[in-house]
PDB file of N, CA and C in Angstrom:
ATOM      1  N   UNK A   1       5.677  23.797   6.502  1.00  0.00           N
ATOM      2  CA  UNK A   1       6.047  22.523   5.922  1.00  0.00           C
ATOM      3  C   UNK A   1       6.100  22.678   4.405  1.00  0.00           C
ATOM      4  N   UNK A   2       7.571  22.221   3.681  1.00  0.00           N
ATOM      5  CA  UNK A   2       7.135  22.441   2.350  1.00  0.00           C
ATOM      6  C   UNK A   2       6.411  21.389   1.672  1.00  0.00           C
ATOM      7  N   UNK A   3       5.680  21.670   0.527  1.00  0.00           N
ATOM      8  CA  UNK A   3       4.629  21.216  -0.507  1.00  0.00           C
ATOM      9  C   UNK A   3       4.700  19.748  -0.623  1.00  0.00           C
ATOM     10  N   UNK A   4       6.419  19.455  -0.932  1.00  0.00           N
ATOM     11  CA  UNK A   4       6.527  18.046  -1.600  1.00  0.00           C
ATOM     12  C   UNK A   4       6.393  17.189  -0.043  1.00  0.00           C
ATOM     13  N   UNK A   5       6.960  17.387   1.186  1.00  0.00           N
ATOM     14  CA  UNK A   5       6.897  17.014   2.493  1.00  0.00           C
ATOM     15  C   UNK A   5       5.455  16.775   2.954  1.00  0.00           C
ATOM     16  N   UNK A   6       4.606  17.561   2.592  1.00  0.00           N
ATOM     17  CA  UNK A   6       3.044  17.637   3.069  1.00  0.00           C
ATOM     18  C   UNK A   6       2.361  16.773   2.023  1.00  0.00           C
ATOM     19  N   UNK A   7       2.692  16.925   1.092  1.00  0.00           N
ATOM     20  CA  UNK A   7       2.190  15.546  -0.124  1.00  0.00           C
ATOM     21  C   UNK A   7       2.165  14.547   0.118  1.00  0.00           C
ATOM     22  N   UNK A   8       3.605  14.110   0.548  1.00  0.00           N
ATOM     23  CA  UNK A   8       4.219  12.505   0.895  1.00  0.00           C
ATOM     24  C   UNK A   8       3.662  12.279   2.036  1.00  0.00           C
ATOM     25  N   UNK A   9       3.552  13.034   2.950  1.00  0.00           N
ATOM     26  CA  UNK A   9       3.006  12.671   4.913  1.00  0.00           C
ATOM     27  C   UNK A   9       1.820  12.018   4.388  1.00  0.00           C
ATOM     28  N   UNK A  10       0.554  13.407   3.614  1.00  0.00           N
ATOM     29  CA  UNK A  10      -0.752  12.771   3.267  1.00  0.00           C
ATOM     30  C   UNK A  10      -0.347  11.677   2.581  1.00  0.00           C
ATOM     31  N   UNK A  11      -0.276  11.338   1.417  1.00  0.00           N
ATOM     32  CA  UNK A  11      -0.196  10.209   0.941  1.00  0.00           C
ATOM     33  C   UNK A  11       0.036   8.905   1.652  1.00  0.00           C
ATOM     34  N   UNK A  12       1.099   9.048   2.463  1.00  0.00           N
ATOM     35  CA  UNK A  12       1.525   7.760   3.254  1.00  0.00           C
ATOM     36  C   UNK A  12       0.316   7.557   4.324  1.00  0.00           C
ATOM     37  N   UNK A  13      -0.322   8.177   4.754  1.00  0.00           N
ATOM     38  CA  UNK A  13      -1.309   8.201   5.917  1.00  0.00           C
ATOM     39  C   UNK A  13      -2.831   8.122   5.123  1.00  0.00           C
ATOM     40  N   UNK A  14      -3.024   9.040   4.374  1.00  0.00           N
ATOM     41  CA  UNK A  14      -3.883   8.112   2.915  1.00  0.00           C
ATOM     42  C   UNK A  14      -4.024   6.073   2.861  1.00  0.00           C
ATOM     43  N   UNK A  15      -2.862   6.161   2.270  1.00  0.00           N
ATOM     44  CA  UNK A  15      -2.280   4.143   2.007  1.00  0.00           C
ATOM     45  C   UNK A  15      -2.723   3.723   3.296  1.00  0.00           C
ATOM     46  N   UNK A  16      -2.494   4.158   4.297  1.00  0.00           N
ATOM     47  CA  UNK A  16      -2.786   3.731   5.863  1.00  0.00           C
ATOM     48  C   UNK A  16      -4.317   3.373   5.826  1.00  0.00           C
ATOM     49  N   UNK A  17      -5.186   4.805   5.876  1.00  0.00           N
ATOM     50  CA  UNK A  17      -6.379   4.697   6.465  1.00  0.00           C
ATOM     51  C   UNK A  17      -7.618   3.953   5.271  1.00  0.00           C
ATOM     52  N   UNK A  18      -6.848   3.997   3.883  1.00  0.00           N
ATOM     53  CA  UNK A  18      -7.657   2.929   3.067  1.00  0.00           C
ATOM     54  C   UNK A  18      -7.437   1.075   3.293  1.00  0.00           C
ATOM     55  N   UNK A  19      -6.599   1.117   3.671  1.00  0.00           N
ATOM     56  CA  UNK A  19      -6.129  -0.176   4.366  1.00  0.00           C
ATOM     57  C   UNK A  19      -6.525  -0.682   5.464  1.00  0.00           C
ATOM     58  N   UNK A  20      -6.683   0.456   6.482  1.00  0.00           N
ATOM     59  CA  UNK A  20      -7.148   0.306   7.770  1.00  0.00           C
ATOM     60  C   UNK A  20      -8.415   0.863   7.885  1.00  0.00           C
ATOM     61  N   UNK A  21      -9.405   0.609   7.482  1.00  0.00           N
ATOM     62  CA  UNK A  21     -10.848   1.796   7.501  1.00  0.00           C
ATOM     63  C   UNK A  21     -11.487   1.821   8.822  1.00  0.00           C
ATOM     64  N   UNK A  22     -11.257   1.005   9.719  1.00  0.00           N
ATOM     65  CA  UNK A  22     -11.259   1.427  10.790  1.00  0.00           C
ATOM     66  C   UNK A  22     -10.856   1.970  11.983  1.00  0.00           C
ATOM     67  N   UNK A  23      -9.428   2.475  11.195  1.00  0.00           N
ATOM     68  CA  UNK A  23      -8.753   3.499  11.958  1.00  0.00           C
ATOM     69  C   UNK A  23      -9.288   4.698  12.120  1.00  0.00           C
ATOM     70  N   UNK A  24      -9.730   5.200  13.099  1.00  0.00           N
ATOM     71  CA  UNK A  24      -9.822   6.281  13.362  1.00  0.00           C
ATOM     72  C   UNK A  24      -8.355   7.669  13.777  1.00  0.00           C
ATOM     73  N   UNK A  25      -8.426   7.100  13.875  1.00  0.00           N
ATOM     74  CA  UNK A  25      -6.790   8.000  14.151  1.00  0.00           C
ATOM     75  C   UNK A  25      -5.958   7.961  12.640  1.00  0.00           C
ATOM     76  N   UNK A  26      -6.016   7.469  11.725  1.00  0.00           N
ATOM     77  CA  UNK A  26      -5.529   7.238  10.164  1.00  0.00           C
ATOM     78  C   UNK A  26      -6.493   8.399   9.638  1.00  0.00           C
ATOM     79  N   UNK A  27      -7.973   8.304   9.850  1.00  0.00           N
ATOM     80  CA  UNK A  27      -8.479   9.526   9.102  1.00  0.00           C
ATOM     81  C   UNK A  27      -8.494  10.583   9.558  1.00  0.00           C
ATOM     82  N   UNK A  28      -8.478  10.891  10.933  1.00  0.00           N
ATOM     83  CA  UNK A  28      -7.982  12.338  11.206  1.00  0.00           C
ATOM     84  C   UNK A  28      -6.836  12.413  11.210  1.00  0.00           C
ATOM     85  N   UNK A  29      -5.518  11.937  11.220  1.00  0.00           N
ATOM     86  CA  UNK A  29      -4.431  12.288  10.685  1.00  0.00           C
ATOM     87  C   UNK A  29      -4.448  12.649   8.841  1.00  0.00           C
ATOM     88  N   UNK A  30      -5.399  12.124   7.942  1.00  0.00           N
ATOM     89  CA  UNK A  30      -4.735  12.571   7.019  1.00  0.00           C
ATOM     90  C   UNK A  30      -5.912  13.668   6.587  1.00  0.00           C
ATOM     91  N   UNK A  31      -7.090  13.899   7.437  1.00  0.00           N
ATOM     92  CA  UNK A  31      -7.611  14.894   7.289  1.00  0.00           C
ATOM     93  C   UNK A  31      -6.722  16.237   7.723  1.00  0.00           C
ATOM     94  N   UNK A  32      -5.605  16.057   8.136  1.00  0.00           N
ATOM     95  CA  UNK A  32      -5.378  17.112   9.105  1.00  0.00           C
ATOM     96  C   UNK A  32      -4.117  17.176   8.003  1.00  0.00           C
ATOM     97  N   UNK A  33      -3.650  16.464   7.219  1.00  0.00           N
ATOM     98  CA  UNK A  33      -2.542  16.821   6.158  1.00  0.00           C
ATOM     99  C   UNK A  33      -3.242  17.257   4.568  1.00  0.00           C
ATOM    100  N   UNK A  34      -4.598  16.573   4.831  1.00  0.00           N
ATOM    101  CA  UNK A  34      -5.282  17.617   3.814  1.00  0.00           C
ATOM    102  C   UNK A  34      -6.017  19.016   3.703  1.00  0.00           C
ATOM    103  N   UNK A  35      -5.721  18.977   5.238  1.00  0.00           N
ATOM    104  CA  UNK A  35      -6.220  20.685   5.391  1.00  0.00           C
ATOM    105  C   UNK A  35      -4.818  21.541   5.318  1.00  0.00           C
ATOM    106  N   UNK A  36      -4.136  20.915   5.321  1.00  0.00           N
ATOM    107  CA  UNK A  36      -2.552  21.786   5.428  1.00  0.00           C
ATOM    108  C   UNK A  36      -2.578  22.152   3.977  1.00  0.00           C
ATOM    109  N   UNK A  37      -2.662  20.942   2.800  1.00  0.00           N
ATOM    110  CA  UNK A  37      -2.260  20.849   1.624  1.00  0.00           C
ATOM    111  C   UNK A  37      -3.060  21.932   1.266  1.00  0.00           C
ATOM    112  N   UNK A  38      -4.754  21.880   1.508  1.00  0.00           N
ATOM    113  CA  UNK A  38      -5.787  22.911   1.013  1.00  0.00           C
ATOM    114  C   UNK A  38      -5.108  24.541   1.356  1.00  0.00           C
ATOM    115  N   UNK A  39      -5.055  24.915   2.986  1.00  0.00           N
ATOM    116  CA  UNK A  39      -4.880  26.013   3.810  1.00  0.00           C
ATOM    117  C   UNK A  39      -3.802  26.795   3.526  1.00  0.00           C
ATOM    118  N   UNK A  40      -2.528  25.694   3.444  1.00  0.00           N
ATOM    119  CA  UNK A  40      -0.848  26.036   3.457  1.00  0.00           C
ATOM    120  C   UNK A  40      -0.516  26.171   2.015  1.00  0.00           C
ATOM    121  N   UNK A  41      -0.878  25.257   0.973  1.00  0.00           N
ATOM    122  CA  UNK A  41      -0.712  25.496  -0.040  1.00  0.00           C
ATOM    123  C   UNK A  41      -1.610  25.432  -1.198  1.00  0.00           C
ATOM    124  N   UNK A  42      -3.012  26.125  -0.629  1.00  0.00           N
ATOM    125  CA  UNK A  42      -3.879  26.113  -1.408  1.00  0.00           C
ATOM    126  C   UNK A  42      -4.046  25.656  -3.016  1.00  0.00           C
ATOM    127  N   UNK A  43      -4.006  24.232  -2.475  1.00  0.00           N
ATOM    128  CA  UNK A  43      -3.759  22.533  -3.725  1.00  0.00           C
ATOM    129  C   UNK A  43      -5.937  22.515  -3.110  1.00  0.00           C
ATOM    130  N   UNK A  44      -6.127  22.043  -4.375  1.00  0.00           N
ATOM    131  CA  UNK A  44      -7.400  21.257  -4.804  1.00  0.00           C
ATOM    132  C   UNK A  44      -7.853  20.387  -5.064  1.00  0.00           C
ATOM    133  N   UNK A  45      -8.278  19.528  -4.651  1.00  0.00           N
ATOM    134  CA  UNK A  45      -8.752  17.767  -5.549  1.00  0.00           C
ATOM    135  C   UNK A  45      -7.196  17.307  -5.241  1.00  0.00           C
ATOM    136  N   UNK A  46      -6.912  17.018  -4.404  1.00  0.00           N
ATOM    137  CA  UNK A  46      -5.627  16.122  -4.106  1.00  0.00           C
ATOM    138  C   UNK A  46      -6.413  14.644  -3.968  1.00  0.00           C
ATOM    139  N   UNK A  47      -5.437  13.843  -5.043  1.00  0.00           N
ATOM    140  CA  UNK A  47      -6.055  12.735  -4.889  1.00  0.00           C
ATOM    141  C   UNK A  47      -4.734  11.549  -5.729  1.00  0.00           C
ATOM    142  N   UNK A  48      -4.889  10.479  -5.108  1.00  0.00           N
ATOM    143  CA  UNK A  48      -3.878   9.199  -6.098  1.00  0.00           C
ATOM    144  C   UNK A  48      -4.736   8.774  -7.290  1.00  0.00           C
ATOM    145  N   UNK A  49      -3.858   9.408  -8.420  1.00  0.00           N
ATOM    146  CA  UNK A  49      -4.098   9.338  -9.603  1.00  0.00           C
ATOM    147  C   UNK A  49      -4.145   7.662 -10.119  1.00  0.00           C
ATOM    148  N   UNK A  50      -2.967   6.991  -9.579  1.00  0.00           N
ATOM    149  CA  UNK A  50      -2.774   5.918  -9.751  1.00  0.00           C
ATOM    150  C   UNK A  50      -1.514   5.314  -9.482  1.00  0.00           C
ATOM    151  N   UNK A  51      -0.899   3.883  -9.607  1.00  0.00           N
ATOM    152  CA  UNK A  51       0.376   3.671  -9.511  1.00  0.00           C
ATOM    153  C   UNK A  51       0.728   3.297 -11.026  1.00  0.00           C
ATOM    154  N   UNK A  52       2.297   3.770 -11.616  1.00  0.00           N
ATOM    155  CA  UNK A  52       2.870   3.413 -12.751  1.00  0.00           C
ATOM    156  C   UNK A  52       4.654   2.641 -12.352  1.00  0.00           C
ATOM    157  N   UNK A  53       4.091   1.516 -12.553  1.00  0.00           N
ATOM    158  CA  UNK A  53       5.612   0.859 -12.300  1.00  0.00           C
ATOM    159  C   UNK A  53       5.906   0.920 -10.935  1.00  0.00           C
ATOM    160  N   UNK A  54       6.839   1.466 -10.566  1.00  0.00           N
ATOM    161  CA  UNK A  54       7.406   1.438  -9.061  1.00  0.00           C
ATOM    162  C   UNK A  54       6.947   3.080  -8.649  1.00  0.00           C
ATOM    163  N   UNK A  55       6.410   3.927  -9.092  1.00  0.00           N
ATOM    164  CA  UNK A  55       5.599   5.032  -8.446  1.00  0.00           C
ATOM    165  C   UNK A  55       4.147   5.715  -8.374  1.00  0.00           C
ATOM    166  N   UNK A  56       4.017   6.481  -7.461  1.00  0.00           N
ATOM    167  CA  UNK A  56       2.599   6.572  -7.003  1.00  0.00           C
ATOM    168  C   UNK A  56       2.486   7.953  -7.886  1.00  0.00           C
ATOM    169  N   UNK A  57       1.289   8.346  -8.419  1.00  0.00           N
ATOM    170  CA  UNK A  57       1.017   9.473  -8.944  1.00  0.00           C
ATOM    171  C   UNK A  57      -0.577  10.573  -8.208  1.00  0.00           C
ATOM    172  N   UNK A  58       0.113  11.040  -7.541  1.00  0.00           N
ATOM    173  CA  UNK A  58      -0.496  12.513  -6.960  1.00  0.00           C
ATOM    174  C   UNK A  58      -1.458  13.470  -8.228  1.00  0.00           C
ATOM    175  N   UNK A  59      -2.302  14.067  -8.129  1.00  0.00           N
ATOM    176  CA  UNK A  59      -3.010  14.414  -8.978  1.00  0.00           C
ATOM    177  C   UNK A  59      -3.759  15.657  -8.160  1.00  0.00           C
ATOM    178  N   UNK A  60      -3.113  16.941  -8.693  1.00  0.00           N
ATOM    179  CA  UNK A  60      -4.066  17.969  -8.112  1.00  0.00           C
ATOM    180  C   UNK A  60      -4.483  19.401  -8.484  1.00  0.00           C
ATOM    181  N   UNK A  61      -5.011  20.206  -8.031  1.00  0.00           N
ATOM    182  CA  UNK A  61      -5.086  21.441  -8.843  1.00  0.00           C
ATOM    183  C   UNK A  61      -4.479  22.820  -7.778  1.00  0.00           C
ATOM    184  N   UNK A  62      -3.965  23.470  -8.571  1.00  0.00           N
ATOM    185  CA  UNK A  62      -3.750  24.487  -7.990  1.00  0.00           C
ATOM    186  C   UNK A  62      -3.860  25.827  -8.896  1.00  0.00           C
ATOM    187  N   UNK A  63      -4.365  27.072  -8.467  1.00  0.00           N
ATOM    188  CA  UNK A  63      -4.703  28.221  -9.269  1.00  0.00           C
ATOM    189  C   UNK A  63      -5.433  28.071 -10.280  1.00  0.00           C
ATOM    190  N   UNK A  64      -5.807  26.968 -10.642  1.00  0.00           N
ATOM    191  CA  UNK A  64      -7.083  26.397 -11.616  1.00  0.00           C
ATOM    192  C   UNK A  64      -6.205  25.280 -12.471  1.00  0.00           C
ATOM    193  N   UNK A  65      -4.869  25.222 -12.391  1.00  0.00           N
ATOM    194  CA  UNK A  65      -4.214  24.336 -13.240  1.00  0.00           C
ATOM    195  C   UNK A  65      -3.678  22.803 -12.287  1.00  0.00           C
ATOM    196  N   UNK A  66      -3.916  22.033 -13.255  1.00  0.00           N
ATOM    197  CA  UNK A  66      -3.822  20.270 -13.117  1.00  0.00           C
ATOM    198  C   UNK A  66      -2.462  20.244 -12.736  1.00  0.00           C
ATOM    199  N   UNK A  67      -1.725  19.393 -11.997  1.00  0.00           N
ATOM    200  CA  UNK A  67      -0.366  19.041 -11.749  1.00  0.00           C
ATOM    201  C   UNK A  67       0.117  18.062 -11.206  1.00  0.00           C
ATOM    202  N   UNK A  68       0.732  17.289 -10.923  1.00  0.00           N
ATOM    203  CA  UNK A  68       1.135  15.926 -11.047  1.00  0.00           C
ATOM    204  C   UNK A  68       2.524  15.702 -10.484  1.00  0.00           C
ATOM    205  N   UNK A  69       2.586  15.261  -9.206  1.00  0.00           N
ATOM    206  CA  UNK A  69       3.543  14.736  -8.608  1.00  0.00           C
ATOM    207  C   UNK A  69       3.593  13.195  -8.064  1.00  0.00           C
ATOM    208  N   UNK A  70       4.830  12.812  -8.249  1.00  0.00           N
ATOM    209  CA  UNK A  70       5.127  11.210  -8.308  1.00  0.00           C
ATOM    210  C   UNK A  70       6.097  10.861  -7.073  1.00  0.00           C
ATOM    211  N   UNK A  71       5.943   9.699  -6.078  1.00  0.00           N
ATOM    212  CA  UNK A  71       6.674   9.397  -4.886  1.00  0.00           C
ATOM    213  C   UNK A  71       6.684   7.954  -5.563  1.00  0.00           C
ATOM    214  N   UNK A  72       8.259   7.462  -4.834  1.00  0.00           N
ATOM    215  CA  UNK A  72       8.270   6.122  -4.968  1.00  0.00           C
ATOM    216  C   UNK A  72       7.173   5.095  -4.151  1.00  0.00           C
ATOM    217  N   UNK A  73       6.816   4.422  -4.740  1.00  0.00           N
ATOM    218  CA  UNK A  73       5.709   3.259  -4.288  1.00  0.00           C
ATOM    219  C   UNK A  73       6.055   2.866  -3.118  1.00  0.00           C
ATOM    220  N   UNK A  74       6.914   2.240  -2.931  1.00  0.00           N
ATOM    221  CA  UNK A  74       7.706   1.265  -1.743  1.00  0.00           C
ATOM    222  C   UNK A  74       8.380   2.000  -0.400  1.00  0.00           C
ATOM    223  N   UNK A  75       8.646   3.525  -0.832  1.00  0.00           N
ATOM    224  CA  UNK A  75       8.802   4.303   0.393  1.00  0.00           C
ATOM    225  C   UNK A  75       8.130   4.991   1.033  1.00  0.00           C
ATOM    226  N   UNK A  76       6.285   4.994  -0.154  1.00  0.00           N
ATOM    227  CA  UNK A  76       5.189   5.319   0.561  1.00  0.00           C
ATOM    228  C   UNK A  76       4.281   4.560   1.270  1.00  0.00           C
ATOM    229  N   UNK A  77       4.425   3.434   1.016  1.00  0.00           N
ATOM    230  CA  UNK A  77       3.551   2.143   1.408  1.00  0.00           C
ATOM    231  C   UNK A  77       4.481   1.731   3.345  1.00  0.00           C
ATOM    232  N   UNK A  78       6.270   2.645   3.470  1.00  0.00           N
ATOM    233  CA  UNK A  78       6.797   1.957   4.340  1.00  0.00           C
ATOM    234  C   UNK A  78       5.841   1.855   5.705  1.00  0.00           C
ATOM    235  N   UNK A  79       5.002   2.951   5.955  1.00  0.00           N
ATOM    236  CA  UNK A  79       4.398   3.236   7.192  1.00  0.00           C
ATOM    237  C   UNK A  79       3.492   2.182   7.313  1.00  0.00           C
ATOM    238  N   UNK A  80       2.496   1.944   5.869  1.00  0.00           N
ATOM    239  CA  UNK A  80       1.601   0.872   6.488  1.00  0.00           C
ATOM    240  C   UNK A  80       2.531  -0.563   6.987  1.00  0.00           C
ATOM    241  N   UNK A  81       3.339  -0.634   6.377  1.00  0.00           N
ATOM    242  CA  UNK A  81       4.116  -1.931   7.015  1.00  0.00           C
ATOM    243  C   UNK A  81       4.356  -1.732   8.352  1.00  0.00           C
ATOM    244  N   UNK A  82       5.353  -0.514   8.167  1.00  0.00           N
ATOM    245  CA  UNK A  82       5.525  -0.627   9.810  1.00  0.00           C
ATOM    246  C   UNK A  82       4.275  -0.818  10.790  1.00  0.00           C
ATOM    247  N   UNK A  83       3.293  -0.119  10.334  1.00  0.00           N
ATOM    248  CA  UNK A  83       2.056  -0.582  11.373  1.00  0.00           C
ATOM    249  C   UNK A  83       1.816  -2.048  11.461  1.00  0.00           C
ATOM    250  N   UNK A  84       1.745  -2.175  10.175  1.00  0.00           N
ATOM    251  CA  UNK A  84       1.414  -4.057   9.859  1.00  0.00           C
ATOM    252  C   UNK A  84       2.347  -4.833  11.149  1.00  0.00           C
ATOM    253  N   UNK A  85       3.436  -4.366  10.585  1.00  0.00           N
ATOM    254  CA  UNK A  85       4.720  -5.155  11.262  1.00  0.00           C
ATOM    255  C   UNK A  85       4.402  -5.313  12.901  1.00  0.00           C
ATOM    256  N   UNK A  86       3.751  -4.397  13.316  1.00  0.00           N
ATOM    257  CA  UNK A  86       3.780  -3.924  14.895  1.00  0.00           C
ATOM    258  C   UNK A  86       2.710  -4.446  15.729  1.00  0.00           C
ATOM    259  N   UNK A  87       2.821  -5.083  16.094  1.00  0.00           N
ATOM    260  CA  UNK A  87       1.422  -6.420  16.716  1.00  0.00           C
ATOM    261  C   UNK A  87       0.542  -5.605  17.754  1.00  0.00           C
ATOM    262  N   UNK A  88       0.825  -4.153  18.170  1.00  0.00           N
ATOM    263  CA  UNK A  88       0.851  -3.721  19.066  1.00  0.00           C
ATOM    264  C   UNK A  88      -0.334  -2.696  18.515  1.00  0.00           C
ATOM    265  N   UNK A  89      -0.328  -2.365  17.064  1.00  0.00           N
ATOM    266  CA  UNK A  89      -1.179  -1.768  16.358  1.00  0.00           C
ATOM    267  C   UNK A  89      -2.538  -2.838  15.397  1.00  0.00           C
ATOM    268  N   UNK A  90      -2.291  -4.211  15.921  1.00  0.00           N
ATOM    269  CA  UNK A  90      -3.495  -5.154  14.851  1.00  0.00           C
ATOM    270  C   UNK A  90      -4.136  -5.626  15.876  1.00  0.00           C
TER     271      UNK A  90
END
């Protein structure tokens, strides 16, 4: 899976399981995209830096250096909606 693909999955499933804290199935799904991020592309301290305007900011280390990747807000947040949306999941 490439880097920026495994970022965005965690992230979106991240937004999920802080929203939903009693999902169980939300935290082992994004435990299981943060072991990819660690394993597959040995990234460190992956974490949401914050939101600026309409995007989300990724915050992590790799080879000892800081780095910083940004997803749009509204196309990472789509999953928790769709769950929201789905009566079948509340």
């Amino acid at each position: 899976m490439k880097l920026e693909d495994a970022l965005f999955n965690w992230l979106q499933i991240r937004i999920v399981a802080d929203a939903r804290p009693d999902d169980n199935a939300a935290k082992e799904t994004e435990s299981f995209f943060a072991e990819i991020l660690r394993d597959d592309h040995m990234l460190e301290n992956v974490r949401i830096e914050g939101v600026v305007g309409t995007m989300i900011h990724i915050r992590y280390e790799r080879e000892g250096k800081s780095k910083l990747h940004m997803f749009d807000k509204e196309h990472a947040e789509q999953l928790l909606g769709d769950i929201t949306a789905n009566p079948k999941y509340n």
